[in-house]
Protein backbone atom coordinates (compact mmCIF):
# COMPACT_ATOMS: atom_id res chain seq x y z
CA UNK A 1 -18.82 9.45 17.57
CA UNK A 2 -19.41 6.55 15.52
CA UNK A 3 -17.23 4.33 13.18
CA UNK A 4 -17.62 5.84 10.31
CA UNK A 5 -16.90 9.68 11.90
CA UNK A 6 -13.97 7.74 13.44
CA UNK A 7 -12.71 6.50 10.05
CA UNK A 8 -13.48 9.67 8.46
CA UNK A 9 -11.25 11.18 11.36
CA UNK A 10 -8.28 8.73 10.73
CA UNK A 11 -8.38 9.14 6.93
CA UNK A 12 -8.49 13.02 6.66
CA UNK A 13 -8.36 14.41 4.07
CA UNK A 14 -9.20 11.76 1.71
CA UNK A 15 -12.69 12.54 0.30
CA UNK A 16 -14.88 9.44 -0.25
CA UNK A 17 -18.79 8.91 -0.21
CA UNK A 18 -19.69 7.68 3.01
CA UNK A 19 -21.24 4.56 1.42
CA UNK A 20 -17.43 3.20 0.08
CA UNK A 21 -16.14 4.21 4.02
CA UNK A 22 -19.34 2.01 5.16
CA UNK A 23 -18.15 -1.00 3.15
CA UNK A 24 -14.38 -0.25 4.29
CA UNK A 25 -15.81 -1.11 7.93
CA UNK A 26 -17.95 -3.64 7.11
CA UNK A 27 -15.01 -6.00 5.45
CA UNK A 28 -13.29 -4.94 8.91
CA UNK A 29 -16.12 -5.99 10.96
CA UNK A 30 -17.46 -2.84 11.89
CA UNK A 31 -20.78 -1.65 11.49
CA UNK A 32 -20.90 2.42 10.19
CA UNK A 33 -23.25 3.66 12.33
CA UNK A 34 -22.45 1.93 15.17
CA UNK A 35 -21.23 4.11 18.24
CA UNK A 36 -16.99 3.84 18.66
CA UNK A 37 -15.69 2.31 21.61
CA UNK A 38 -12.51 3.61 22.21
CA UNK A 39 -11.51 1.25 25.17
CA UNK A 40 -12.03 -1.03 22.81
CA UNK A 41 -8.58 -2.68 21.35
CA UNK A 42 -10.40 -4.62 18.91
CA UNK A 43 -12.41 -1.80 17.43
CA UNK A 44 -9.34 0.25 17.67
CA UNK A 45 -7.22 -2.15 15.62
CA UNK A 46 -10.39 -2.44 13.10
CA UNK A 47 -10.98 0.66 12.34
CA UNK A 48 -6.87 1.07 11.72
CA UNK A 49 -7.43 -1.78 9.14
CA UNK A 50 -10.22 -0.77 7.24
CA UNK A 51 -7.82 3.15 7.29
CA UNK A 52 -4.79 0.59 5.65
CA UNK A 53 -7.82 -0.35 3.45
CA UNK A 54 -8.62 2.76 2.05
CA UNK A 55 -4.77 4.25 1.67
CA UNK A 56 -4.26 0.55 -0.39
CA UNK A 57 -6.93 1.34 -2.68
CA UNK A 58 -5.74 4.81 -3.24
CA UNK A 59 -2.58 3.79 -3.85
CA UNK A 60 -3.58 1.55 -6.53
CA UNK A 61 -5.91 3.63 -8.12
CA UNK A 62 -3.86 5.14 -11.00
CA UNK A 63 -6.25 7.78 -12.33
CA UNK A 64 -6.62 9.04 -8.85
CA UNK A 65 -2.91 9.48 -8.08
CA UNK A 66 -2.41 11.38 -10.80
CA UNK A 67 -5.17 13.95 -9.86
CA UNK A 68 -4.25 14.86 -6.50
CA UNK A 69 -1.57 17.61 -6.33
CA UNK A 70 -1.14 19.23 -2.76
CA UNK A 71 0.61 22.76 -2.93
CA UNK A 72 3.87 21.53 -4.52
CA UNK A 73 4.14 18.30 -3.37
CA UNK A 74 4.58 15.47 -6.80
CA UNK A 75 2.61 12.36 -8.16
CA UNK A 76 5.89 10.57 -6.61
CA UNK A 77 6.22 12.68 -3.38
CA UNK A 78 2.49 11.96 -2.53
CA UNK A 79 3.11 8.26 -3.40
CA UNK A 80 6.11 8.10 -1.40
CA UNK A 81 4.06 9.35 1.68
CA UNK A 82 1.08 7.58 1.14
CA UNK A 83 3.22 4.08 1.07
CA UNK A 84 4.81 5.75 4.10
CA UNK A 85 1.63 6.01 6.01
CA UNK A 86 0.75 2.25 4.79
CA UNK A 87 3.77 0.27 6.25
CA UNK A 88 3.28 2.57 9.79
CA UNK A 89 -0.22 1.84 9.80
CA UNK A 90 0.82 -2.36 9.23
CA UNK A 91 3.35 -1.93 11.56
CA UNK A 92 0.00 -0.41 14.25
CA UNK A 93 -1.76 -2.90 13.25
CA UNK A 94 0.58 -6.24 14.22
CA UNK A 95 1.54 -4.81 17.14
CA UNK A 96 -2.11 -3.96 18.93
CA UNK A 97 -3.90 -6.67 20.49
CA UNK A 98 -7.65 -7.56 19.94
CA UNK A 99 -9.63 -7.65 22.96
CA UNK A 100 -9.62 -11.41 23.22
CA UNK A 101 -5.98 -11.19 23.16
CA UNK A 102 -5.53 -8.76 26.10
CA UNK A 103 -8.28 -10.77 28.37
CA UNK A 104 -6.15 -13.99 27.78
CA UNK A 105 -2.71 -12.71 28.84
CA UNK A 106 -1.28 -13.46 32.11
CA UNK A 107 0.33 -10.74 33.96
CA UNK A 108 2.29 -13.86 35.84
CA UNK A 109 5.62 -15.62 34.36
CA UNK A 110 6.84 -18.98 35.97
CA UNK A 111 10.50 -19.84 35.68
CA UNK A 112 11.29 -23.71 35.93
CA UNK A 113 15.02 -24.47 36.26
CA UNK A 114 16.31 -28.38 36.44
């Protein structure tokens, strides 16, 4: 699987060209094509960012709001769950660690009492 089938996977449901995905990645410093690591915590965190990028631009994309319609579900009720899907995916997104993060920590605490 590769980025952009992983992004594709993460958005679902949300039908955009594969070219506007590929620049989604590439502001998140991913490269499309590119084969997904998934031990990976930075690539992990990535491609969560450039999904937070694509539910962002939905959200403030009017026109396109207005045209989707699920079964019964609103203009409001699908903006109410798409902002819902935002602030959990921020919320993902400051709490995983980037590679470089994890390889610095120390699994060791020192206590120093006077």
């Amino acid at each position: 699987m590769n980025n952009l089938q992983r992004l594709e996977l993460e958005t679902k449901g949300i039908k955009l060209e594969q070219e506007e995905l590929s620049i989604y990645l590439q502001e998140n410093d991913l490269e499309p094509f590119v084969e997904y690591n998934p031990q990976s915590a930075t690539s992990k965190k990535n491609i969560y960012r450039a999904a937070l990028s694509v539910l962002e631009s939905i959200a403030n994309d009017v026109s396109r709001m207005k045209s989707v319609k699920l079964d019964d579900m609103t203009v409001s009720d699908f903006s109410d769950s798409i902002q819902s899907r935002i602030d959990q995916l921020e919320r993902k997104i400051r709490q995983l660690k980037t590679d470089d993060q994890l390889q610095n920590e120390s699994s060791f605490f020192m206590l120093f009492a006077d």
